[in-house]
N, C-alpha and C. Protein backbone atom coordinates (compact mmCIF):
# COMPACT_ATOMS: atom_id res chain seq x y z
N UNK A 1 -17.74 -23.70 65.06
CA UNK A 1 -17.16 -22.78 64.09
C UNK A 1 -16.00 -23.51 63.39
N UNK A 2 -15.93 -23.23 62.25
CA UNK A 2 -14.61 -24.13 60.80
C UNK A 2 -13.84 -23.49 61.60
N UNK A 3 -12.40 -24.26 61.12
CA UNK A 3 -11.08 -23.30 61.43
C UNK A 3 -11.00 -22.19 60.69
N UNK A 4 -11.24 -21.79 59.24
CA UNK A 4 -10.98 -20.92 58.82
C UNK A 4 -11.69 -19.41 59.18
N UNK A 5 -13.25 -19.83 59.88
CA UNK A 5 -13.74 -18.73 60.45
C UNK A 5 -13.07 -17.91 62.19
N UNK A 6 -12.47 -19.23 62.56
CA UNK A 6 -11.97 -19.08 63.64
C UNK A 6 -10.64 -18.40 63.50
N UNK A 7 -9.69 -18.83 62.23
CA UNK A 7 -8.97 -17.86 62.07
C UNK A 7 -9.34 -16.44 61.99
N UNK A 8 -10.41 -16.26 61.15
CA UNK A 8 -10.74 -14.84 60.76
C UNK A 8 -11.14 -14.35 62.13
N UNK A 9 -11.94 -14.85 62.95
CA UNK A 9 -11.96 -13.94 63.98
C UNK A 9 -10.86 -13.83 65.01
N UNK A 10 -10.13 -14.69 65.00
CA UNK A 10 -8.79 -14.28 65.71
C UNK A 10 -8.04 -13.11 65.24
N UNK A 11 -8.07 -12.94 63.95
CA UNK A 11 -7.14 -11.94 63.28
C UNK A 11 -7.99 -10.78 63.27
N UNK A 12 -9.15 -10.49 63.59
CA UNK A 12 -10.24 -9.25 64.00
C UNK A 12 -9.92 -8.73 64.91
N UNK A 13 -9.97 -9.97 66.01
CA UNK A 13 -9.37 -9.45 67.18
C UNK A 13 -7.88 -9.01 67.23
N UNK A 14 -7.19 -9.41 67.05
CA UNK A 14 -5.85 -8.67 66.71
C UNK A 14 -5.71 -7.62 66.36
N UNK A 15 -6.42 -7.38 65.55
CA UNK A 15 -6.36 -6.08 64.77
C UNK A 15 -6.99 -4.74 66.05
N UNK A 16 -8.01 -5.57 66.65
CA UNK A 16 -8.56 -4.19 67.57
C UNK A 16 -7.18 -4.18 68.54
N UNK A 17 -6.45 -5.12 68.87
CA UNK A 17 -5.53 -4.87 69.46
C UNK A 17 -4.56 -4.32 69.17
N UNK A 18 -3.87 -4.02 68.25
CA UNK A 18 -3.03 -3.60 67.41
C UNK A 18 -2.86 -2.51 67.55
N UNK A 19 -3.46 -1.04 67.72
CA UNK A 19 -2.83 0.20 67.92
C UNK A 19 -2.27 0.37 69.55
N UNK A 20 -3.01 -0.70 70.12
CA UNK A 20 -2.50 -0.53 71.20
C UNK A 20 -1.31 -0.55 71.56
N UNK A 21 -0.66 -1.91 71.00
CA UNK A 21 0.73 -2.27 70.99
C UNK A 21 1.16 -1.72 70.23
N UNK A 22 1.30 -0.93 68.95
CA UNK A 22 1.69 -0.16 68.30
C UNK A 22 1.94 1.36 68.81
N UNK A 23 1.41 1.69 69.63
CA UNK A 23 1.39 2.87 70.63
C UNK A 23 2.47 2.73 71.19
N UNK A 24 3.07 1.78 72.02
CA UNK A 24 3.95 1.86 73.05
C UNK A 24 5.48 1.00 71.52
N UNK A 25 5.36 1.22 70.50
CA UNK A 25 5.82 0.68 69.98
C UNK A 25 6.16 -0.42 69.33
N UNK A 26 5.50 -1.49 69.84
CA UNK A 26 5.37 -3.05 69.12
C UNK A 26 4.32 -3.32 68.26
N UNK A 27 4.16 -4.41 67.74
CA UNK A 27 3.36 -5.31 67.11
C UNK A 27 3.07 -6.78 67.59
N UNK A 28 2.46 -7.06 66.84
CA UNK A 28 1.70 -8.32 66.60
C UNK A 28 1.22 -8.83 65.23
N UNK A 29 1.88 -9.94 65.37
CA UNK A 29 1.34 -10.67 64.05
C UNK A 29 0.68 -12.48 64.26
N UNK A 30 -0.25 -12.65 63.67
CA UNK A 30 -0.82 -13.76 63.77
C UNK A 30 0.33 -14.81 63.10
N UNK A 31 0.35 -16.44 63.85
CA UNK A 31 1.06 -17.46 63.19
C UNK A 31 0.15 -18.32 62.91
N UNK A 32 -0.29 -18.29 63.67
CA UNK A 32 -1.43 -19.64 63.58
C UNK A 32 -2.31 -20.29 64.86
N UNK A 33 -3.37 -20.95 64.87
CA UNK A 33 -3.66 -21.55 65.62
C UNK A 33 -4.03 -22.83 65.22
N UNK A 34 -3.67 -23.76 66.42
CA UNK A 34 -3.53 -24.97 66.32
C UNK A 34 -4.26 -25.79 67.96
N UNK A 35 -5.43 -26.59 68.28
CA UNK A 35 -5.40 -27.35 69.17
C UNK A 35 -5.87 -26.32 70.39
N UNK A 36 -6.50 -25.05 69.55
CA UNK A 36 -7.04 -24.24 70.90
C UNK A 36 -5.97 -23.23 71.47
N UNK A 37 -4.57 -23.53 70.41
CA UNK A 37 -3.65 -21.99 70.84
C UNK A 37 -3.87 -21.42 70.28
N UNK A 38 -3.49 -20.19 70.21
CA UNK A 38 -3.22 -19.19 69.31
C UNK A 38 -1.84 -19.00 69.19
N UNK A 39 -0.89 -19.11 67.96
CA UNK A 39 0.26 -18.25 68.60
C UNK A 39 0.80 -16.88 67.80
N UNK A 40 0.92 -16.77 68.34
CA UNK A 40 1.56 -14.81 67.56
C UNK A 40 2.83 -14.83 67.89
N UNK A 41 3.39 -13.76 67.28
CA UNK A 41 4.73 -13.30 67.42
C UNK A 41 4.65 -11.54 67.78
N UNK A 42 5.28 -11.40 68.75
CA UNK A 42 5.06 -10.09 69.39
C UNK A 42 6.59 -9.61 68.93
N UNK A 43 6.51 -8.40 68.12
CA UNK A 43 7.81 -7.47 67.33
C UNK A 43 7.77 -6.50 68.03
N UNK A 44 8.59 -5.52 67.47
CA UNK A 44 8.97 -4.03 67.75
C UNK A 44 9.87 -4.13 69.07
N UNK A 45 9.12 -3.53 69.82
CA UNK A 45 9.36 -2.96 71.22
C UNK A 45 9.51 -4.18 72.47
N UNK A 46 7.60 -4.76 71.87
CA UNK A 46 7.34 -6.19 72.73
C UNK A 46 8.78 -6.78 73.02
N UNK A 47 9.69 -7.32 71.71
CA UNK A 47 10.66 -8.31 72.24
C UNK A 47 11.63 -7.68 73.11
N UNK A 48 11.46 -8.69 74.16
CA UNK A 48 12.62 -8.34 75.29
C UNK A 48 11.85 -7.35 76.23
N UNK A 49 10.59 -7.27 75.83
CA UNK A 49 10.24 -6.18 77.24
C UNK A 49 9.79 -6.98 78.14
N UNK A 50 10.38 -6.58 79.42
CA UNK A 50 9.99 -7.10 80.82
C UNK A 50 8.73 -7.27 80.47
N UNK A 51 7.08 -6.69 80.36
CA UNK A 51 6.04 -6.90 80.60
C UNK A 51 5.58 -7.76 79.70
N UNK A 52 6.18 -8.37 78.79
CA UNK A 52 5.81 -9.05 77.65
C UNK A 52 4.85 -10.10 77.86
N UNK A 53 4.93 -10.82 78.73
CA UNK A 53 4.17 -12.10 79.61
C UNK A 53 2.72 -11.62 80.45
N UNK A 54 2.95 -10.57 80.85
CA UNK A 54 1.59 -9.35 81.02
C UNK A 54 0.63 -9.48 80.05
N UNK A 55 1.43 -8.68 79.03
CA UNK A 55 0.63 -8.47 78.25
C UNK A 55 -0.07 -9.11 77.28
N UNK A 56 0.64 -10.43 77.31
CA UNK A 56 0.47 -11.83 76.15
C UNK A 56 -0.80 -12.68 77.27
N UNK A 57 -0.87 -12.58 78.47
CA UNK A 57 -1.68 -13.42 78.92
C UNK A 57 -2.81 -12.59 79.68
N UNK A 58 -2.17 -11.59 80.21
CA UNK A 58 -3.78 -10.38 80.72
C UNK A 58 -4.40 -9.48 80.04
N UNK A 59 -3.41 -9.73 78.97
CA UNK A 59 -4.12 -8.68 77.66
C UNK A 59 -4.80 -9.32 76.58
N UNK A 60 -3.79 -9.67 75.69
CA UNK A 60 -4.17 -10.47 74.45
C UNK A 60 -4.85 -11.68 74.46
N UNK A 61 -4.65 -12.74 75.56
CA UNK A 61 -4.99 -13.74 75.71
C UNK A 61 -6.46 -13.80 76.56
N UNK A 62 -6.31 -12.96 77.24
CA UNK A 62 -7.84 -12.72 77.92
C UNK A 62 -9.18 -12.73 76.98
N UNK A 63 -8.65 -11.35 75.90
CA UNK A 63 -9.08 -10.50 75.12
C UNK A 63 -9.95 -12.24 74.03
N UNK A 64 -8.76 -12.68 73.37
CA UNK A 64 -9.13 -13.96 72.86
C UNK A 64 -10.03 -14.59 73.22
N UNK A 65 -9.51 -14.97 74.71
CA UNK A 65 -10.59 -16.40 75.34
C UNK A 65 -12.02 -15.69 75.67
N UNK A 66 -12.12 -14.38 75.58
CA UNK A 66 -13.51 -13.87 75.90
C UNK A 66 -14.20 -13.98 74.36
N UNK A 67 -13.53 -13.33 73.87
CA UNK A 67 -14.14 -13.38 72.04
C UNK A 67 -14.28 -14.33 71.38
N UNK A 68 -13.29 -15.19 71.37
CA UNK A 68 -13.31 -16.35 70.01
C UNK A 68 -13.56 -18.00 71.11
N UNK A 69 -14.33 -18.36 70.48
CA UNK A 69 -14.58 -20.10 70.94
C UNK A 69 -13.92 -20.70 70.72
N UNK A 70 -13.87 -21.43 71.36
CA UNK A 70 -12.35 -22.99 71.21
C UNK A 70 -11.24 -22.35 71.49
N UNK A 71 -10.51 -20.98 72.06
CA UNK A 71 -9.37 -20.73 72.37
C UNK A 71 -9.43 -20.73 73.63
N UNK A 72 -8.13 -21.54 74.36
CA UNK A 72 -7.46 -22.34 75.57
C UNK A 72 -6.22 -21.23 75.81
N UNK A 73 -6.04 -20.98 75.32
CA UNK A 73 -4.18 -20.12 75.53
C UNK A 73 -4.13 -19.28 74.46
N UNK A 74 -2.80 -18.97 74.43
CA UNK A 74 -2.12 -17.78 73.69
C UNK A 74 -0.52 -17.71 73.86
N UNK A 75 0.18 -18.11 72.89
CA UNK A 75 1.52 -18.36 73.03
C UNK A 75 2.19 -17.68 71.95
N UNK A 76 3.37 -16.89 72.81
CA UNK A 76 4.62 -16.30 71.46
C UNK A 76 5.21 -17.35 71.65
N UNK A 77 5.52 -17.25 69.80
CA UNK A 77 6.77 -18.01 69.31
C UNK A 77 7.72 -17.00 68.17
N UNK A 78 9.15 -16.98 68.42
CA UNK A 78 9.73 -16.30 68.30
C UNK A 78 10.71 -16.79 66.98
N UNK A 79 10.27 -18.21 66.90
CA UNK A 79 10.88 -18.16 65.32
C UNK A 79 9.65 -18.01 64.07
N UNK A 80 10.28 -18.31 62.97
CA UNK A 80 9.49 -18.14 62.03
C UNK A 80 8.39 -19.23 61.77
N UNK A 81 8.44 -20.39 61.87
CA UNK A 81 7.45 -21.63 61.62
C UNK A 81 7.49 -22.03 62.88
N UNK A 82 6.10 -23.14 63.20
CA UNK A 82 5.61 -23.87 64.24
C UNK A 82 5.80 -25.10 63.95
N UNK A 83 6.27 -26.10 64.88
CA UNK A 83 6.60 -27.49 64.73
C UNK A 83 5.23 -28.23 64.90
């Protein structure tokens, strides 16, 4: 699969995820993937919640590595650009 399809289905998946975390108050937004990560930035509520690491690796990241090919991980990054 191109990267650009691989983006698109990353950001599908997000999206089914999305009311979820929006429920308890947060978000999610796609940054990019690079090398088999994914990384997002988890807003709202997410930042600073104790379960945040829960939910980024038994939730979202699961959710990923079952759906989309070539994804290895799932990482927040909490500034604005990726090095």
């Amino acid at each position: 699969m191109d990267e650009n399809k691989t983006k698109e289905k990353i950001m599908m998946v997000l999206e089914k995820i999305r009311p979820f975390i929006n429920h308890d108050g947060g978000d999610i937004e796609f940054v990019d993937f690079k090398d088999g990560i994914v990384y997002v930035r988890l807003l709202g509520a997410c930042e600073g919640c104790s379960l945040i690491d829960s939910t980024l690796q038994d939730g979202i990241a699961t959710l990923l590595m079952e759906e989309v090919d070539g994804i290895v991980g799932v990482q927040n990054v909490t500034t604005p650009t990726i090095e």
